[in-house]
PDB file of N, CA and C in Angstrom:
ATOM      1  N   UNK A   1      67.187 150.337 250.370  1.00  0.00           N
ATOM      2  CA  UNK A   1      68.242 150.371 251.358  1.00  0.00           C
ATOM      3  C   UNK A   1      68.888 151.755 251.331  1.00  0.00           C
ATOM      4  N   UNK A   2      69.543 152.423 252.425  1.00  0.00           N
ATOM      5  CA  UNK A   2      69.800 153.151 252.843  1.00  0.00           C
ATOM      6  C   UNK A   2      71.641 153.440 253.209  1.00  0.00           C
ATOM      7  N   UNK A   3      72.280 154.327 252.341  1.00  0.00           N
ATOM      8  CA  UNK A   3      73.596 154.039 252.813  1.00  0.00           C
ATOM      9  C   UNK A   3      73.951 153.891 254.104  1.00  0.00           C
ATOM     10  N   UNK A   4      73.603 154.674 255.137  1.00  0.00           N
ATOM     11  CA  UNK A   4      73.594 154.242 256.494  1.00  0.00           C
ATOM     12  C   UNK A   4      73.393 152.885 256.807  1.00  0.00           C
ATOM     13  N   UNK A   5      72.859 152.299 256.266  1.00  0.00           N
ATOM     14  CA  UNK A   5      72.497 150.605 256.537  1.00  0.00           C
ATOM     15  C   UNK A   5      73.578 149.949 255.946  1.00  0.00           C
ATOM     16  N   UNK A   6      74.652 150.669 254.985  1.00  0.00           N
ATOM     17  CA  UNK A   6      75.382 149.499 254.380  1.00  0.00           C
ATOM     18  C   UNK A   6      76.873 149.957 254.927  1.00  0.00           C
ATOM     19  N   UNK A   7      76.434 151.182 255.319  1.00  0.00           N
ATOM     20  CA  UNK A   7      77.951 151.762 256.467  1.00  0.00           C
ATOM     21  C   UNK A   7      77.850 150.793 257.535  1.00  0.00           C
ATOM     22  N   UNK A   8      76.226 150.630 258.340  1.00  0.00           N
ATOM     23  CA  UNK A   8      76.408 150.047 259.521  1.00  0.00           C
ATOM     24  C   UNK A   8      76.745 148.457 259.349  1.00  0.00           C
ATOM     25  N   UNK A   9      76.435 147.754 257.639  1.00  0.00           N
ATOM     26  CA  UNK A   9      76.687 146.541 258.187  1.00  0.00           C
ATOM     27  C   UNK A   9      78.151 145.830 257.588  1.00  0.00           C
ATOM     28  N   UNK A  10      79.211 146.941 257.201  1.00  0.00           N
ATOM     29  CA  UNK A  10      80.245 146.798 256.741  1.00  0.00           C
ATOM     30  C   UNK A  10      80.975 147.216 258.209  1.00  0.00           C
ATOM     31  N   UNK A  11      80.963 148.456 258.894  1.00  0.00           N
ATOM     32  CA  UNK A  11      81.385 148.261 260.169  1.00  0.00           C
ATOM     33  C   UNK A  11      81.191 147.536 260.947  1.00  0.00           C
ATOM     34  N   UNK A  12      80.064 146.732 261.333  1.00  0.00           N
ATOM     35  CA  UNK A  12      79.937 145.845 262.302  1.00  0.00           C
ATOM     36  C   UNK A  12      80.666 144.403 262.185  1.00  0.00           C
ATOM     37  N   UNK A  13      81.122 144.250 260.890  1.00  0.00           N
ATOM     38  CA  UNK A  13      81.739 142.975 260.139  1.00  0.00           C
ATOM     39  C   UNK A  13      83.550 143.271 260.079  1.00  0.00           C
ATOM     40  N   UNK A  14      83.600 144.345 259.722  1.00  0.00           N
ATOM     41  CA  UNK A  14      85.083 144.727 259.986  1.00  0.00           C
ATOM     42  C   UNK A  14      85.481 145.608 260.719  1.00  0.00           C
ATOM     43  N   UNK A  15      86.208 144.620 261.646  1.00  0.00           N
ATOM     44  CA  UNK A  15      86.401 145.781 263.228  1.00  0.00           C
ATOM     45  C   UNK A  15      87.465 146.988 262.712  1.00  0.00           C
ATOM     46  N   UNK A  16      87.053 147.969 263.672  1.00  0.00           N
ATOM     47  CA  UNK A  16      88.041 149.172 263.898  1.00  0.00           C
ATOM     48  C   UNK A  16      87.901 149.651 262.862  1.00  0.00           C
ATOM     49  N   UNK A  17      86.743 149.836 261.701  1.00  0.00           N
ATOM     50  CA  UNK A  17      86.723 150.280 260.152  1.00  0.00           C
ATOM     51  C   UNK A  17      85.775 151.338 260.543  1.00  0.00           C
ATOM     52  N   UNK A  18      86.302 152.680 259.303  1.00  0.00           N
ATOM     53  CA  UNK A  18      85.952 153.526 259.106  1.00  0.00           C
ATOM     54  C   UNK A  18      85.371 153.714 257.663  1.00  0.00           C
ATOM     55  N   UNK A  19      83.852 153.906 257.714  1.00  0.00           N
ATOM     56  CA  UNK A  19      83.156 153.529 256.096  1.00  0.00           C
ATOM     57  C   UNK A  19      82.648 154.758 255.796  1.00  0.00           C
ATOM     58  N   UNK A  20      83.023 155.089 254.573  1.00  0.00           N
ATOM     59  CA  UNK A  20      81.927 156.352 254.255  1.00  0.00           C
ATOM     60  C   UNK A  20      80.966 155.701 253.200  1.00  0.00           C
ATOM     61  N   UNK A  21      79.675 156.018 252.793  1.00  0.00           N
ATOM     62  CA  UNK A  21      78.808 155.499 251.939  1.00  0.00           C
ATOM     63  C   UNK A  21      77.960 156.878 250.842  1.00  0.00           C
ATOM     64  N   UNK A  22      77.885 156.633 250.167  1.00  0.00           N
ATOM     65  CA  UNK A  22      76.848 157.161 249.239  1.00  0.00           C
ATOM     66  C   UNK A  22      76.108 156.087 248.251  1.00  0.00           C
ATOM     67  N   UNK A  23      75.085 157.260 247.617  1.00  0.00           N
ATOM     68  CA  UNK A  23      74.340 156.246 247.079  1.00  0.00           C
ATOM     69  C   UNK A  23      72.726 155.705 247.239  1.00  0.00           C
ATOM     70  N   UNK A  24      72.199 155.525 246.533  1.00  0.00           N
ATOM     71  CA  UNK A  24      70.593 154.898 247.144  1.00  0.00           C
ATOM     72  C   UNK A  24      69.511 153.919 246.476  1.00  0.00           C
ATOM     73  N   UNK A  25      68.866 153.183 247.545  1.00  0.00           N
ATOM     74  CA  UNK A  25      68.244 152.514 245.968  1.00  0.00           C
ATOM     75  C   UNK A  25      69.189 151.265 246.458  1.00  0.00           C
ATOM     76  N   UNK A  26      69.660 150.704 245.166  1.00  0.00           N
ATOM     77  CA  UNK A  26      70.274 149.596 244.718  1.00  0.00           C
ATOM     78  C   UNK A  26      71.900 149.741 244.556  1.00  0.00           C
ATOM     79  N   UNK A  27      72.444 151.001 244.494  1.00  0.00           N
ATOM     80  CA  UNK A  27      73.792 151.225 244.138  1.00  0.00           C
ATOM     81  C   UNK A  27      74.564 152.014 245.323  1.00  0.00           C
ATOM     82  N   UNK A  28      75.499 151.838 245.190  1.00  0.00           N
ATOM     83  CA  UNK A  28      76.267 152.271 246.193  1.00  0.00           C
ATOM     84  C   UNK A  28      77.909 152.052 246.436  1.00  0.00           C
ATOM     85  N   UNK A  29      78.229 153.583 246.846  1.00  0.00           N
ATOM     86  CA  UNK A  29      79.784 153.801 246.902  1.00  0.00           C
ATOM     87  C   UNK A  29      80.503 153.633 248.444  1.00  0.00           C
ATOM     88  N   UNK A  30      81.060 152.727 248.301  1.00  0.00           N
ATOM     89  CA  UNK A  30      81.796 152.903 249.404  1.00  0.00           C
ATOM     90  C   UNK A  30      83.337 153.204 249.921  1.00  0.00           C
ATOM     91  N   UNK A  31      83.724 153.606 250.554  1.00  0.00           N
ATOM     92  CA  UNK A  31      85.401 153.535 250.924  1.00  0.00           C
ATOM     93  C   UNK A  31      85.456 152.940 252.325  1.00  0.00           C
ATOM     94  N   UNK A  32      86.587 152.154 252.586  1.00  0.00           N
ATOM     95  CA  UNK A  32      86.469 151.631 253.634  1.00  0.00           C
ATOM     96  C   UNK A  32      87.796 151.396 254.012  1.00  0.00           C
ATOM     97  N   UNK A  33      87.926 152.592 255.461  1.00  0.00           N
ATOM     98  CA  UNK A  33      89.394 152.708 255.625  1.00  0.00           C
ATOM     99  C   UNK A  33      89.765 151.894 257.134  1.00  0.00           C
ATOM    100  N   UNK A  34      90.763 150.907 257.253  1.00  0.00           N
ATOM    101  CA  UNK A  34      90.821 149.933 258.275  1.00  0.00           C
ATOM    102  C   UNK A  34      92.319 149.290 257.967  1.00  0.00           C
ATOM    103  N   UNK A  35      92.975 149.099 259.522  1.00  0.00           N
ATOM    104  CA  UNK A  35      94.407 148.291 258.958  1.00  0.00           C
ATOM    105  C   UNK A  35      94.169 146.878 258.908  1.00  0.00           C
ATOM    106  N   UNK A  36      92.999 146.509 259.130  1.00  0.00           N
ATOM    107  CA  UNK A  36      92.798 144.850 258.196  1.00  0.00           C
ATOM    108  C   UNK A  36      92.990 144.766 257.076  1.00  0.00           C
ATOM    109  N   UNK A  37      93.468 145.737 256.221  1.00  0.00           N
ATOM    110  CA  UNK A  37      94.027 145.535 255.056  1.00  0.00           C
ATOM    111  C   UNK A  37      95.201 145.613 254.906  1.00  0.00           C
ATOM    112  N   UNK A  38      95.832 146.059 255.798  1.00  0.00           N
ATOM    113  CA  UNK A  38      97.501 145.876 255.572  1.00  0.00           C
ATOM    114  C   UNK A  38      98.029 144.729 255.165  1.00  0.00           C
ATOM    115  N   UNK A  39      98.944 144.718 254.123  1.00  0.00           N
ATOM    116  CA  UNK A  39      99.566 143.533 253.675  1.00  0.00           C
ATOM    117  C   UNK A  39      98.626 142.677 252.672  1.00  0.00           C
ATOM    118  N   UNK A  40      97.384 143.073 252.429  1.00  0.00           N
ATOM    119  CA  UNK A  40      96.545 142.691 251.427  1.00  0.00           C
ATOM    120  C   UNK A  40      96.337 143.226 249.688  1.00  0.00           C
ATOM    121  N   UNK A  41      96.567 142.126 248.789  1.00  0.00           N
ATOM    122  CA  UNK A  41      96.228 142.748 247.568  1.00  0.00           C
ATOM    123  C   UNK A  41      95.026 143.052 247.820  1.00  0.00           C
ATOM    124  N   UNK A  42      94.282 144.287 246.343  1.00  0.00           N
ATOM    125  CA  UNK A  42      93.591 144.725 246.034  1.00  0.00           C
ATOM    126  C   UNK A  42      91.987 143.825 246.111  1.00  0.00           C
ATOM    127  N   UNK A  43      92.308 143.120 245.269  1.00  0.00           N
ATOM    128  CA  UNK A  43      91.235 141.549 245.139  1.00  0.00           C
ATOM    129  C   UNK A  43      91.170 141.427 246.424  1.00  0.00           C
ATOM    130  N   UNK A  44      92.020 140.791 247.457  1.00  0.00           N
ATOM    131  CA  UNK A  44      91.683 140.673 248.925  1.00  0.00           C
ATOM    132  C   UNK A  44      90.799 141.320 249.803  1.00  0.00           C
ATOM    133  N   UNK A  45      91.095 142.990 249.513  1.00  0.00           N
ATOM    134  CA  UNK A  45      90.780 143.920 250.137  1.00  0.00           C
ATOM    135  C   UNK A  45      89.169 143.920 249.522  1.00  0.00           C
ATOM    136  N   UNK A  46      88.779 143.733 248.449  1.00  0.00           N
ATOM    137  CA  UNK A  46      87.305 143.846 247.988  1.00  0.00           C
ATOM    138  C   UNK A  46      86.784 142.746 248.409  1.00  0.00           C
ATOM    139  N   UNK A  47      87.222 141.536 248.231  1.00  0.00           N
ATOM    140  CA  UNK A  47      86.511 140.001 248.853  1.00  0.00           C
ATOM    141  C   UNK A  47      86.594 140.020 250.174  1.00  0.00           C
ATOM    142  N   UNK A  48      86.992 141.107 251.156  1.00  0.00           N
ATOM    143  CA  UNK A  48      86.416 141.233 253.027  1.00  0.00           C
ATOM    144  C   UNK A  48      85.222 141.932 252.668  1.00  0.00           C
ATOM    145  N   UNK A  49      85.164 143.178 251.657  1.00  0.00           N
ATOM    146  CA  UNK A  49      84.442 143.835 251.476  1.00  0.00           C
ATOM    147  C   UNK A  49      82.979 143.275 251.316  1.00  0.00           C
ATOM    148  N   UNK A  50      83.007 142.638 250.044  1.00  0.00           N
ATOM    149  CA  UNK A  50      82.320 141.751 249.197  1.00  0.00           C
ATOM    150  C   UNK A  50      81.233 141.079 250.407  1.00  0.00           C
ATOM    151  N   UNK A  51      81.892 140.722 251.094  1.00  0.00           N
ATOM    152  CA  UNK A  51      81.807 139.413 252.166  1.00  0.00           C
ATOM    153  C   UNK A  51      80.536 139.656 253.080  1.00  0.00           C
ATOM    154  N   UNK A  52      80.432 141.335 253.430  1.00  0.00           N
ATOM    155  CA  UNK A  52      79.457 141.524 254.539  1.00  0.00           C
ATOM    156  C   UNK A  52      78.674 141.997 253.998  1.00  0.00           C
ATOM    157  N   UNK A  53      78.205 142.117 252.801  1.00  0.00           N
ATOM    158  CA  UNK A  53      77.209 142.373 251.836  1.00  0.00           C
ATOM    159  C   UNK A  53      76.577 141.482 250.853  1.00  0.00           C
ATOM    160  N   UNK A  54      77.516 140.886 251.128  1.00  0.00           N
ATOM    161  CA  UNK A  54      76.777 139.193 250.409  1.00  0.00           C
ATOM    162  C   UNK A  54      75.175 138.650 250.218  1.00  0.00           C
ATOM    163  N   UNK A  55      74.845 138.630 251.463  1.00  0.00           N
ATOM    164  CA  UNK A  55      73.392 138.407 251.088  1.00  0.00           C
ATOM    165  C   UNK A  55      72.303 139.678 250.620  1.00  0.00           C
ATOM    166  N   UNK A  56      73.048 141.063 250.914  1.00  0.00           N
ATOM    167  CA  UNK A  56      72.284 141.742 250.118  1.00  0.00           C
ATOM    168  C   UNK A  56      72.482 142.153 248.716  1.00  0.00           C
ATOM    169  N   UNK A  57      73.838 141.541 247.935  1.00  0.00           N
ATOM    170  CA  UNK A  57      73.803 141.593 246.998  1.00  0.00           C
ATOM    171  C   UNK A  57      73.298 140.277 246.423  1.00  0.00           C
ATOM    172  N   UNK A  58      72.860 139.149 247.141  1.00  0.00           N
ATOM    173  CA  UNK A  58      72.706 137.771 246.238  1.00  0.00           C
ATOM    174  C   UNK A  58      70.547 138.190 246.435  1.00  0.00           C
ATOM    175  N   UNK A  59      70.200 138.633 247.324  1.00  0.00           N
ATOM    176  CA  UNK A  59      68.779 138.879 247.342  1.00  0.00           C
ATOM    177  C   UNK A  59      68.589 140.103 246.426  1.00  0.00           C
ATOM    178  N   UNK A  60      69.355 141.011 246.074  1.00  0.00           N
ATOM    179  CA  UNK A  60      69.299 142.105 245.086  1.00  0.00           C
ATOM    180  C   UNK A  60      68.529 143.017 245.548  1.00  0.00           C
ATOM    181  N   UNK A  61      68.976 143.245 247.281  1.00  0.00           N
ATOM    182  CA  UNK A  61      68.913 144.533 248.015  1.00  0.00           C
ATOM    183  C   UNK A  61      70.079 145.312 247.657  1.00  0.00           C
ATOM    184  N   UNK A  62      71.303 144.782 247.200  1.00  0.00           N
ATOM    185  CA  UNK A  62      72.503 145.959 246.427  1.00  0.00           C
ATOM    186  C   UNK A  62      72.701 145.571 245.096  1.00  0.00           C
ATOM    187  N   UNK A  63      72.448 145.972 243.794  1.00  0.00           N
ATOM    188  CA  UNK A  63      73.064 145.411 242.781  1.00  0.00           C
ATOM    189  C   UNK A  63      73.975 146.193 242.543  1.00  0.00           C
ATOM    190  N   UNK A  64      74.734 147.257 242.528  1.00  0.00           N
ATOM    191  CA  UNK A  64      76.350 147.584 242.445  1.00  0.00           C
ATOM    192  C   UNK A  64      76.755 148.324 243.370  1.00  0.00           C
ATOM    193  N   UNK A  65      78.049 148.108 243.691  1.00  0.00           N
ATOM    194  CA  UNK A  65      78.521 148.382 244.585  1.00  0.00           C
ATOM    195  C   UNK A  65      80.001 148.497 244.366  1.00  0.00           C
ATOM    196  N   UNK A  66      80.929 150.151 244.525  1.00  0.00           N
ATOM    197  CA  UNK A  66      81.897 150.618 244.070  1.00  0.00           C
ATOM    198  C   UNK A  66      82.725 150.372 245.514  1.00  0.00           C
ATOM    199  N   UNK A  67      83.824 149.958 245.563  1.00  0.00           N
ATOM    200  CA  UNK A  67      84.525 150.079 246.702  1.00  0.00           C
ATOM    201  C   UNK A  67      85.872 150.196 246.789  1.00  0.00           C
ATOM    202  N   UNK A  68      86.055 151.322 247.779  1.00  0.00           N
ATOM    203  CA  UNK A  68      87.779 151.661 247.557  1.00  0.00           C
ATOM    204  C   UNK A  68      88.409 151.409 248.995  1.00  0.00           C
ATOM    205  N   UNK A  69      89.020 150.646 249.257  1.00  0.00           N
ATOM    206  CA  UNK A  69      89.893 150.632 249.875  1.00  0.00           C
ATOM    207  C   UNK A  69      91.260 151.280 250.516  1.00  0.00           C
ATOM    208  N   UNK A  70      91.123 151.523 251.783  1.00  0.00           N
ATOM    209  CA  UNK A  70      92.571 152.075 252.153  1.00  0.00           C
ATOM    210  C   UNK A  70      93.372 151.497 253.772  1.00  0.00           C
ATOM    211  N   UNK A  71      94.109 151.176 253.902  1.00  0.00           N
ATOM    212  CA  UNK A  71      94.528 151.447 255.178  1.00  0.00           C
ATOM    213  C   UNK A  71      94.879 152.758 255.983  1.00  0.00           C
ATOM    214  N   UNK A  72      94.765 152.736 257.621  1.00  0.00           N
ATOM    215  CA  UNK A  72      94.570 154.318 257.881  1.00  0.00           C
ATOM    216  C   UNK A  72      95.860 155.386 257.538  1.00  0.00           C
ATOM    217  N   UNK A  73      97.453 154.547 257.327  1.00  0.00           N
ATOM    218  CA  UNK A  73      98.689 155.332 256.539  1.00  0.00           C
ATOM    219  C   UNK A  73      97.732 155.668 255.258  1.00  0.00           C
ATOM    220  N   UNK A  74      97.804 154.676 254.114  1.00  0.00           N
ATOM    221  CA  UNK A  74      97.214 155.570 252.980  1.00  0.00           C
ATOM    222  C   UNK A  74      96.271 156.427 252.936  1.00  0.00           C
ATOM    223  N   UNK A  75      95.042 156.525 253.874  1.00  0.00           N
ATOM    224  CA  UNK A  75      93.773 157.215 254.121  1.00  0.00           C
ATOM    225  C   UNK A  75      94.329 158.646 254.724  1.00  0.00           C
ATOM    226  N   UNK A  76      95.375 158.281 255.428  1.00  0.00           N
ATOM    227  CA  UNK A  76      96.216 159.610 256.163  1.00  0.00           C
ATOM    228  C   UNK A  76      96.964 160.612 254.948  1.00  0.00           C
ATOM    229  N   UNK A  77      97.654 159.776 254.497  1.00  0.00           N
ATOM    230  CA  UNK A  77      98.148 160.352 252.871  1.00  0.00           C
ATOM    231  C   UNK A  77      97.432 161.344 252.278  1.00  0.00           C
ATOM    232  N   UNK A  78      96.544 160.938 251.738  1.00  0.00           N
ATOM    233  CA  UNK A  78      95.589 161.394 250.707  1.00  0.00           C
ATOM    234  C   UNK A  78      95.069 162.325 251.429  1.00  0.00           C
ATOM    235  N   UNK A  79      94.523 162.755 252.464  1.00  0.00           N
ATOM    236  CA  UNK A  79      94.068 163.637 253.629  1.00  0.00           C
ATOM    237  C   UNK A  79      95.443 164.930 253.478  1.00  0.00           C
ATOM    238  N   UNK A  80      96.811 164.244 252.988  1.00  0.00           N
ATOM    239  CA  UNK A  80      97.456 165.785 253.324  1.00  0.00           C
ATOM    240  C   UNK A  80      97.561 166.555 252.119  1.00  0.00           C
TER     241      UNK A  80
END
């Protein structure tokens, strides 16, 4: 698998999200910046995550997978 493939199937699952990916093979980093996380703990924010990768981590097309979370205020933050 291909990070492009796990950008495209984390965006298509969470609207209005902005994913960056690295990574190849089996592992892979992601950040995933979207205000569907507003008002969400941490745990929350990884179990949407979690969610659209599911069957490629239960077939063991991903076995790890790093993910950071932001909404687009905090993503804006860190940018200045």
């Amino acid at each position: 698998m291909q990070a492009a493939e796990v950008k495209q199937i984390i965006e298509s699952q969470i609207t209005e999200s902005q994913v960056i990916t690295s990574g190849e093979g089996c592992n892979f980093e992601v950040t995933v910046i979207s205000d569907v996380f507003n008002g969400l703990l941490p745990v929350k924010r990884q179990q949407l995550v979690y969610k659209c990768v599911n069957e490629q981590i239960s077939d063991g097309t991903i076995h790890a997978l790093t993910i950071k979370t932001y909404t687009q205020t905090q993503w804006q933050k860190l940018q200045d």
